[in-house]
PDB file of N, CA and C in Angstrom:
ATOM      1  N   UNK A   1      20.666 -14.944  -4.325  1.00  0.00           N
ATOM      2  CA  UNK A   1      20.030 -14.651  -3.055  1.00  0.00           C
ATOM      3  C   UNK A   1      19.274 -15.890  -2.591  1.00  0.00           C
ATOM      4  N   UNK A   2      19.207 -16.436  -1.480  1.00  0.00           N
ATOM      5  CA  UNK A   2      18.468 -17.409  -0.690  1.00  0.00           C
ATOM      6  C   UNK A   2      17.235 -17.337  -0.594  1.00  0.00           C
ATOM      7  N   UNK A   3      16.206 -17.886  -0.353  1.00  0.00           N
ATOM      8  CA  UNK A   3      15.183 -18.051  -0.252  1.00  0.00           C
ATOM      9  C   UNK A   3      14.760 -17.897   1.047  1.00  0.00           C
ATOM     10  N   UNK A   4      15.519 -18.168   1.865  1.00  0.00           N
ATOM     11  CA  UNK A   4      15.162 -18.607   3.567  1.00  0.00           C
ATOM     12  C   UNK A   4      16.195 -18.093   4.173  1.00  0.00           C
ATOM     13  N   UNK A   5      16.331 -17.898   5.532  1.00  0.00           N
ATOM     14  CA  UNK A   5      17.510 -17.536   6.649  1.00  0.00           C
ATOM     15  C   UNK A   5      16.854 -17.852   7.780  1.00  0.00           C
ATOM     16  N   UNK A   6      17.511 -18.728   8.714  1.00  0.00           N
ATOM     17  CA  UNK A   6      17.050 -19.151  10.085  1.00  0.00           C
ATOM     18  C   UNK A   6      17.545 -17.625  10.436  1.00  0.00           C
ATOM     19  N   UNK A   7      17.020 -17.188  11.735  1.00  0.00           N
ATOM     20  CA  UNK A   7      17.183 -15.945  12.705  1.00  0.00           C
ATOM     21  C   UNK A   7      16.470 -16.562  13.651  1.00  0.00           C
ATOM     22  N   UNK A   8      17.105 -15.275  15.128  1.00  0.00           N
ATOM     23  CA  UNK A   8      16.205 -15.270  16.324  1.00  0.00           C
ATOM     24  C   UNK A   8      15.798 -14.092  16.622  1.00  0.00           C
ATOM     25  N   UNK A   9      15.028 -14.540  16.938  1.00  0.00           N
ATOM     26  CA  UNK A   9      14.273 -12.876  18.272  1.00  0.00           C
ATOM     27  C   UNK A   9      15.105 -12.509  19.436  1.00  0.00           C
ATOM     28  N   UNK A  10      14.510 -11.564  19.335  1.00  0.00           N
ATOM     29  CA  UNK A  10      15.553 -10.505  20.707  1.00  0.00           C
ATOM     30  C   UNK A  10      14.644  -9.822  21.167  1.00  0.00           C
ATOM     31  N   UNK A  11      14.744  -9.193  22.611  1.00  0.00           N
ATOM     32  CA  UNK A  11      13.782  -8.205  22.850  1.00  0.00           C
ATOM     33  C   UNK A  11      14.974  -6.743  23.325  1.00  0.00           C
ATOM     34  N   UNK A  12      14.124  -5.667  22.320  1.00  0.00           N
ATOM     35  CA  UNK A  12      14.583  -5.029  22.044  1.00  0.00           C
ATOM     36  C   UNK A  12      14.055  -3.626  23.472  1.00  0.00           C
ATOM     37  N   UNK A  13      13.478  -3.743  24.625  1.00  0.00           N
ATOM     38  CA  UNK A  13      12.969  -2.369  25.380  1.00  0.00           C
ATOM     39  C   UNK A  13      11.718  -3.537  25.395  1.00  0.00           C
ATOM     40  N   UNK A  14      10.401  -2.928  25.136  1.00  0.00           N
ATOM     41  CA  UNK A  14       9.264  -3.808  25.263  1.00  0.00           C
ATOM     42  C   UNK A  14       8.860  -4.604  24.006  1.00  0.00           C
ATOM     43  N   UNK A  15       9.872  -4.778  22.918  1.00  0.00           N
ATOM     44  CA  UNK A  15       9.258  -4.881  22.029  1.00  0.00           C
ATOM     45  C   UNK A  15      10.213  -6.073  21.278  1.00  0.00           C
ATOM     46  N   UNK A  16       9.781  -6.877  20.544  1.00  0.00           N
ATOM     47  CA  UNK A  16      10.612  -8.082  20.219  1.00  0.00           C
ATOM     48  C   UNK A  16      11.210  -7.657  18.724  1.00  0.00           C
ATOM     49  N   UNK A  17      12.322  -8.202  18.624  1.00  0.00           N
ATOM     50  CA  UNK A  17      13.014  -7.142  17.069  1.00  0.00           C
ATOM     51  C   UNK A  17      13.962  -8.531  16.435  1.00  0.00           C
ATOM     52  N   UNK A  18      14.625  -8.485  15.760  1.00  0.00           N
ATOM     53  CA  UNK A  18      14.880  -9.737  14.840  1.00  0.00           C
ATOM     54  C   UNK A  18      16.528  -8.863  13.775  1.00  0.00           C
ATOM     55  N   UNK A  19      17.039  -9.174  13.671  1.00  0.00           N
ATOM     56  CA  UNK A  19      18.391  -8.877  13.095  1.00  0.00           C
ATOM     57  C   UNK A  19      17.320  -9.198  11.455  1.00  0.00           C
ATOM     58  N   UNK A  20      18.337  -8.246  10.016  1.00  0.00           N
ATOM     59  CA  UNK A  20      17.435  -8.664   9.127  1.00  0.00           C
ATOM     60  C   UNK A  20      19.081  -8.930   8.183  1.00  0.00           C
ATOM     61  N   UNK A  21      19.445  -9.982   7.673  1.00  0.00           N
ATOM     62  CA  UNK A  21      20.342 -10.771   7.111  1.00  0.00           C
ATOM     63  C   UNK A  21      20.918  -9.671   6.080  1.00  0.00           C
ATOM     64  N   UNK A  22      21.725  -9.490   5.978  1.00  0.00           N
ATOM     65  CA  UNK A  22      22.398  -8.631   4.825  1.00  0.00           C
ATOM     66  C   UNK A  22      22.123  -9.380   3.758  1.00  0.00           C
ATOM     67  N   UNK A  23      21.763 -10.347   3.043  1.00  0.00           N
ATOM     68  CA  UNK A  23      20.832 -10.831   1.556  1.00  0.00           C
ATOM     69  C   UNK A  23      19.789 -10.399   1.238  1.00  0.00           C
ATOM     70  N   UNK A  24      18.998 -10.194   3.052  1.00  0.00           N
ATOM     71  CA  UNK A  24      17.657  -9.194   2.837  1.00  0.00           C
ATOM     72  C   UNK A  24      17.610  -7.745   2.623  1.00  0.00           C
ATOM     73  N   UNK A  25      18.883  -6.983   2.760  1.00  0.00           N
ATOM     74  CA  UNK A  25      18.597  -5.686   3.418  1.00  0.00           C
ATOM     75  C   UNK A  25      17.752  -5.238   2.013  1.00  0.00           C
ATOM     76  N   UNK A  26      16.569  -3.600   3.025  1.00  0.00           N
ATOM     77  CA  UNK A  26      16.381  -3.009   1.394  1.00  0.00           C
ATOM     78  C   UNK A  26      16.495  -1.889   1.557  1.00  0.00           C
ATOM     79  N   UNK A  27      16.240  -1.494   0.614  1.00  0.00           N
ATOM     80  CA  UNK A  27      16.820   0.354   0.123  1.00  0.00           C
ATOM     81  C   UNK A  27      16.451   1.242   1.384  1.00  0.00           C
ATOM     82  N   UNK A  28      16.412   2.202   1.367  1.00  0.00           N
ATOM     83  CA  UNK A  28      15.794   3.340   2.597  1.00  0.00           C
ATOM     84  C   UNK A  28      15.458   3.063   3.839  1.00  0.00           C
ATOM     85  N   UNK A  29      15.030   3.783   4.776  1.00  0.00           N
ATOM     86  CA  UNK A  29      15.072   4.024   5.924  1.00  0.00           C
ATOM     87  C   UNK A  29      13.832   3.436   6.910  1.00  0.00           C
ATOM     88  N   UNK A  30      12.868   3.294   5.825  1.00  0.00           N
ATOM     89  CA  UNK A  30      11.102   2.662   6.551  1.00  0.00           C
ATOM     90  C   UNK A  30      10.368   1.829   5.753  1.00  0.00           C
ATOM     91  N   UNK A  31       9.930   1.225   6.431  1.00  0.00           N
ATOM     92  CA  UNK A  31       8.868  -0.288   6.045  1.00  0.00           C
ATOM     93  C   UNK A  31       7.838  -0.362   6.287  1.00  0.00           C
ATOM     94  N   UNK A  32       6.935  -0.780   5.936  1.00  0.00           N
ATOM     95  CA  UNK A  32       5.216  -1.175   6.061  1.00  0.00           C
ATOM     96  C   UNK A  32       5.831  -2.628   6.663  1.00  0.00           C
ATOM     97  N   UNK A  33       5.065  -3.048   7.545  1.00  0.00           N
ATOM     98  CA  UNK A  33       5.169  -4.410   8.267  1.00  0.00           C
ATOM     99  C   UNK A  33       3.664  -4.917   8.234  1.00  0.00           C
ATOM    100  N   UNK A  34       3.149  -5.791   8.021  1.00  0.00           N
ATOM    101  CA  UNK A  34       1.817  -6.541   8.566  1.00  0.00           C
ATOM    102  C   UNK A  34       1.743  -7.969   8.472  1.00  0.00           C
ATOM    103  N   UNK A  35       0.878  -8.471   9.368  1.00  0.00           N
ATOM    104  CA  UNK A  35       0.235  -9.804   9.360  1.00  0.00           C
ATOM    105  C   UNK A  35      -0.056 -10.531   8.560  1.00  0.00           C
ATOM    106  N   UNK A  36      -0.135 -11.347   7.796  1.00  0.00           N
ATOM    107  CA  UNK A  36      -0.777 -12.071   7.156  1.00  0.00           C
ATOM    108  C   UNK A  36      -1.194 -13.751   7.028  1.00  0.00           C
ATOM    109  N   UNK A  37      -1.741 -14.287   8.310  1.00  0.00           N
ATOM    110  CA  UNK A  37      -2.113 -15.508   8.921  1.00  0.00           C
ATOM    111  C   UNK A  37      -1.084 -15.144  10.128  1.00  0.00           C
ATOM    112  N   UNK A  38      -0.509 -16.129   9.642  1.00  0.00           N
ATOM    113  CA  UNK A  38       1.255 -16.582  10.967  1.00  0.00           C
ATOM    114  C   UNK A  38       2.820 -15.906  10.301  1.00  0.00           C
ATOM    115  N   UNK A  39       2.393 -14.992   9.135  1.00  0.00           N
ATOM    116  CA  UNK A  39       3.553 -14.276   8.340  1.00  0.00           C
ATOM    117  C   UNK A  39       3.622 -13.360   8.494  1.00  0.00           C
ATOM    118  N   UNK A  40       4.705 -12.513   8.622  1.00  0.00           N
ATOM    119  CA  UNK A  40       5.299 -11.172   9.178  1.00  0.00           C
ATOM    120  C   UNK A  40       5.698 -10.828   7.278  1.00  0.00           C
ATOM    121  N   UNK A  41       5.044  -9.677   6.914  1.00  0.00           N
ATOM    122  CA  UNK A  41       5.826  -9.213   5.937  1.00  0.00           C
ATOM    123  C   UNK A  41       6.230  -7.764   5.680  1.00  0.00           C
ATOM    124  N   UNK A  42       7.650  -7.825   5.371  1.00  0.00           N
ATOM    125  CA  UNK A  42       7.916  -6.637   5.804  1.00  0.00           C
ATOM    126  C   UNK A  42       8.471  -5.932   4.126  1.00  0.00           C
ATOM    127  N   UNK A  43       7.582  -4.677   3.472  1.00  0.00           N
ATOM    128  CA  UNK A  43       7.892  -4.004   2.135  1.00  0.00           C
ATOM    129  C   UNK A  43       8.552  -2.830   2.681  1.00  0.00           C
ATOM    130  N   UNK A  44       9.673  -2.438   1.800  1.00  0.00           N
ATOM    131  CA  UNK A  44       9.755  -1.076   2.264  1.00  0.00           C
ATOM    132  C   UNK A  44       8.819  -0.428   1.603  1.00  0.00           C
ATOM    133  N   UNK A  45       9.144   0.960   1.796  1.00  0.00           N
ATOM    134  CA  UNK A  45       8.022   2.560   1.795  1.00  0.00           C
ATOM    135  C   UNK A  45       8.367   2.578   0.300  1.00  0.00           C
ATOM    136  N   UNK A  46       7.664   2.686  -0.771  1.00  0.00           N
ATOM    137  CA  UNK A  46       7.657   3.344  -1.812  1.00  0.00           C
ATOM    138  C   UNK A  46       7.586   5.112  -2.323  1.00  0.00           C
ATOM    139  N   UNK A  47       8.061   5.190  -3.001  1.00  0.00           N
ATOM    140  CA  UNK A  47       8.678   6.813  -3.214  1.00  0.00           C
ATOM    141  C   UNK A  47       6.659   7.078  -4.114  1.00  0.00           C
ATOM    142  N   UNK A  48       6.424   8.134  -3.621  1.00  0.00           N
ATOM    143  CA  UNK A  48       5.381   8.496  -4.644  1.00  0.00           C
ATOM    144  C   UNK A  48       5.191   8.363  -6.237  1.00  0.00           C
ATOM    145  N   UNK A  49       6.460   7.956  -6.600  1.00  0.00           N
ATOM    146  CA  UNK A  49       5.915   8.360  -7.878  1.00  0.00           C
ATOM    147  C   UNK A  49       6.503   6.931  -8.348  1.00  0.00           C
ATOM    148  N   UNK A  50       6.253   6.370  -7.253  1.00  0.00           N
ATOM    149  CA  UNK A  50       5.887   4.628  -7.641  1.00  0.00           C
ATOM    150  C   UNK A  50       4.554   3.800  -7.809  1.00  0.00           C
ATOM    151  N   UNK A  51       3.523   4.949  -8.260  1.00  0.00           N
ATOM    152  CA  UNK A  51       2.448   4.774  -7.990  1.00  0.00           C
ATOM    153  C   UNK A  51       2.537   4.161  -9.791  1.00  0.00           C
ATOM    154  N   UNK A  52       2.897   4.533 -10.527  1.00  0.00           N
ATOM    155  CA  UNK A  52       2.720   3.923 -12.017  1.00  0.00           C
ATOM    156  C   UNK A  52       2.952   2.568 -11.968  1.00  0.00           C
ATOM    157  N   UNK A  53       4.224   1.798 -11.032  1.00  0.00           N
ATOM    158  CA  UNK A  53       4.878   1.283 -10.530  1.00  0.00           C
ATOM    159  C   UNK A  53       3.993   0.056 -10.224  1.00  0.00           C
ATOM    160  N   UNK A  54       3.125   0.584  -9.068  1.00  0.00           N
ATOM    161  CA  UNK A  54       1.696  -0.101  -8.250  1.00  0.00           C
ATOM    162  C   UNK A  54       1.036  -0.472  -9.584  1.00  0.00           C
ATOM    163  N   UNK A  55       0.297   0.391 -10.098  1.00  0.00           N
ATOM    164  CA  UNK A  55      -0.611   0.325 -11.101  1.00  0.00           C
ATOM    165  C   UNK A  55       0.001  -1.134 -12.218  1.00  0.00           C
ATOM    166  N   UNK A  56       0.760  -0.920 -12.608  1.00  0.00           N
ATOM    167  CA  UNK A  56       1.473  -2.204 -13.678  1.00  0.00           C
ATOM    168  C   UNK A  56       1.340  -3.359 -12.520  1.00  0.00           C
ATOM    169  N   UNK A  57       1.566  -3.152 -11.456  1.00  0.00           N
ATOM    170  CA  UNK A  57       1.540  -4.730 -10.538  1.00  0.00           C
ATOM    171  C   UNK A  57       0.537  -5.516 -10.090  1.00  0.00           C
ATOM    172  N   UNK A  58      -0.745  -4.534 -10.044  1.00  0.00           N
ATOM    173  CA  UNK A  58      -1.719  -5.014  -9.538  1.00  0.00           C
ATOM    174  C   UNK A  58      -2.570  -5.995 -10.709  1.00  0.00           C
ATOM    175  N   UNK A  59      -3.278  -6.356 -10.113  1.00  0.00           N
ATOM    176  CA  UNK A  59      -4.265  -7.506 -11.049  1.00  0.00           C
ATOM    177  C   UNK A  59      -5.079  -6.991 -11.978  1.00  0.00           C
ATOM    178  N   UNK A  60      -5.246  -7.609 -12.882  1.00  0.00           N
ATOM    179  CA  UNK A  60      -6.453  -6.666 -13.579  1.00  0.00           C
ATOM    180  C   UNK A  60      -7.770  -6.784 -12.965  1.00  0.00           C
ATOM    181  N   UNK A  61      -8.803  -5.921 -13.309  1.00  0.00           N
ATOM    182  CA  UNK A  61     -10.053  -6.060 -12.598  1.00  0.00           C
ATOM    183  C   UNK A  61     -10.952  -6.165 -13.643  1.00  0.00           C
ATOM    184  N   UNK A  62     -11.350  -7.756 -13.541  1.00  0.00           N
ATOM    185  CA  UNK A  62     -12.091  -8.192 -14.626  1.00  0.00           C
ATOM    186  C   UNK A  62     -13.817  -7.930 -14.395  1.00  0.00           C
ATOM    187  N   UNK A  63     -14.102  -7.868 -13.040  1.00  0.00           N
ATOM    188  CA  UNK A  63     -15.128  -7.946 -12.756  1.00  0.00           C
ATOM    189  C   UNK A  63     -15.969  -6.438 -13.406  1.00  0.00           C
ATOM    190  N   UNK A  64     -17.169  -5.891 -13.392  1.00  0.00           N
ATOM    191  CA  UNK A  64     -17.935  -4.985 -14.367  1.00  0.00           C
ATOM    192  C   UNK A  64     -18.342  -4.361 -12.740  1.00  0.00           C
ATOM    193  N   UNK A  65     -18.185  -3.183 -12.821  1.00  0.00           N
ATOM    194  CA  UNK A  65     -18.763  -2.087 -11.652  1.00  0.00           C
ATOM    195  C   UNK A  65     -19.728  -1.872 -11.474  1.00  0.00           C
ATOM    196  N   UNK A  66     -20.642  -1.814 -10.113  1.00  0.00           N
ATOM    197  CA  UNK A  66     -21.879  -1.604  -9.921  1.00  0.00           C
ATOM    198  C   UNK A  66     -22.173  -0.568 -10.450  1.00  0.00           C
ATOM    199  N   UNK A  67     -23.762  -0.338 -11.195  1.00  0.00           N
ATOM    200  CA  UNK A  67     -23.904   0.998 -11.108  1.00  0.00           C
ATOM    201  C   UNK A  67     -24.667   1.359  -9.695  1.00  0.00           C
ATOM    202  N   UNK A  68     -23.801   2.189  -9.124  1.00  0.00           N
ATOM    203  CA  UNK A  68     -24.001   3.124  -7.660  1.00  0.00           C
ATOM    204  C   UNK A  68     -25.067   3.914  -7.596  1.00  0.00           C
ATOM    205  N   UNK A  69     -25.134   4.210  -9.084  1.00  0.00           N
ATOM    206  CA  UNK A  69     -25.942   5.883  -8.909  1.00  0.00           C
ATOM    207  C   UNK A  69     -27.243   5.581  -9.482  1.00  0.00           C
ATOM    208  N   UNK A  70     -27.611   4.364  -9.749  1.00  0.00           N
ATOM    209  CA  UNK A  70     -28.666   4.077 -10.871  1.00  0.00           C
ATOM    210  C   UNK A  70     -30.081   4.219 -10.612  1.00  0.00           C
ATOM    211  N   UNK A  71     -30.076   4.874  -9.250  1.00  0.00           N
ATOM    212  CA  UNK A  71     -31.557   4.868  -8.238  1.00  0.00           C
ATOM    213  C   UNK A  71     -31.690   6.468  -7.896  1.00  0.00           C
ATOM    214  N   UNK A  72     -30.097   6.894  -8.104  1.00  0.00           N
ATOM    215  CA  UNK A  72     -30.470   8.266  -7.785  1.00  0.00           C
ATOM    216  C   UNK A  72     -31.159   9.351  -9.026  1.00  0.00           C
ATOM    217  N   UNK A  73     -31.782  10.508  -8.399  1.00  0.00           N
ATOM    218  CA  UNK A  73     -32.315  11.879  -9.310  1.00  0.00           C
ATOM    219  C   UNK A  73     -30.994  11.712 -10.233  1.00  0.00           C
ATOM    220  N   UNK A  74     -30.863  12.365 -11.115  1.00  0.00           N
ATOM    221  CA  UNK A  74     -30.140  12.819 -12.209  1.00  0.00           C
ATOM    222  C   UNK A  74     -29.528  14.371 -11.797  1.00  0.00           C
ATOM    223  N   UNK A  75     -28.402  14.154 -11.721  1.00  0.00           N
ATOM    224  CA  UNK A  75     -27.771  15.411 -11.593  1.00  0.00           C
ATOM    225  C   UNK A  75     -28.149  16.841 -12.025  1.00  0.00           C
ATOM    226  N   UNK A  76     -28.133  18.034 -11.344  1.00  0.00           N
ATOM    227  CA  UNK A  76     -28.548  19.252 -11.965  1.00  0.00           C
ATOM    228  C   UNK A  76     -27.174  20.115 -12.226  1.00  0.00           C
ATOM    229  N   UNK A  77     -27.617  20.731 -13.304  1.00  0.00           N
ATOM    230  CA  UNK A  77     -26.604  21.901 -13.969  1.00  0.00           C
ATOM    231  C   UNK A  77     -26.375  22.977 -12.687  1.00  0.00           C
ATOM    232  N   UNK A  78     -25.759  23.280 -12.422  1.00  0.00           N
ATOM    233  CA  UNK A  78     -25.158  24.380 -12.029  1.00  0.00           C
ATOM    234  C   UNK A  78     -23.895  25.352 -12.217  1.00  0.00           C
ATOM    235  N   UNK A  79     -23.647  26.301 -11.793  1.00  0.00           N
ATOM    236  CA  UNK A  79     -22.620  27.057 -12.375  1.00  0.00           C
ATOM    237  C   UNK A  79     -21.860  27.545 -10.206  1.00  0.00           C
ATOM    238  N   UNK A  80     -20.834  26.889 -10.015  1.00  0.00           N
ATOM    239  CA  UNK A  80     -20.136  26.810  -8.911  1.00  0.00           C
ATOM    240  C   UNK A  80     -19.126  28.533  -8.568  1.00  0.00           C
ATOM    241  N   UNK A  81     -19.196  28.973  -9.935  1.00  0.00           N
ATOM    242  CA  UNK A  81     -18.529  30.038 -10.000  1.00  0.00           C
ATOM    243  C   UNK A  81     -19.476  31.277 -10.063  1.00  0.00           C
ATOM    244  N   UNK A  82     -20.372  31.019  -9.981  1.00  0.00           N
ATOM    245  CA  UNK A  82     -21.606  32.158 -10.094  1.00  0.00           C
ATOM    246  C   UNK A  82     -21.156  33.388  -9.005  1.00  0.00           C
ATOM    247  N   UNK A  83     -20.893  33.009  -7.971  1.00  0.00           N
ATOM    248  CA  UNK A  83     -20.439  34.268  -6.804  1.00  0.00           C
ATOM    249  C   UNK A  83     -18.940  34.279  -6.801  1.00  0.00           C
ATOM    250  N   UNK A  84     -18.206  33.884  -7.876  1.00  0.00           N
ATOM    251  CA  UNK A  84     -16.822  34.210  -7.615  1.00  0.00           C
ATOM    252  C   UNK A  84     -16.034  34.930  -9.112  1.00  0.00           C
ATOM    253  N   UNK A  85     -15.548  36.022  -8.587  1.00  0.00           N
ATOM    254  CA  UNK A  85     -14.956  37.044  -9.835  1.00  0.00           C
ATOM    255  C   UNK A  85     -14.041  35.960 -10.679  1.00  0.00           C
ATOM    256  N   UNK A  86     -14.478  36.001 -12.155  1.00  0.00           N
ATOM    257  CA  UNK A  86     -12.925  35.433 -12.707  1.00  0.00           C
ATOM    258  C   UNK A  86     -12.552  36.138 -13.395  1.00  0.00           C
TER     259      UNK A  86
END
């Protein structure tokens, strides 16, 4: 597979559209498109249960988490089921 493909723009109704090279094509029917500086990038849609998928790809997160709660009261016991038959 190539790295690059010259193309042109077209206007498609109001909207400018671009032929996508049969080396590029990808699986299914819809894409996430966005900006990124002067780059158009276009992923397709991932199936839900590509979320394990995500998880293995992303970066690790080295950094240590605020504590959020460290100013607040301390949580109280309660029982949520008190007015409901089980």
């Amino acid at each position: 597979m190539s790295a690059e493909h010259h193309v042109k723009f077209f206007r498609n109704g109001g909207a400018q559209a671009v032929v996508i090279p049969a080396e590029f094509e990808m699986a299914g029917e819809e894409a996430v498109m966005r900006k990124e500086g002067d780059r158009l990038v276009i992923e397709p849609v991932g199936q839900k249960d590509d979320f394990r998928q995500w998880l293995a790809s992303i970066e690790p997160w080295d950094e240590e988490f605020p504590n959020v709660d460290e100013d607040q009261p301390p949580m109280k016991e309660s029982d949520i089921f008190k007015d409901v038959d089980r």
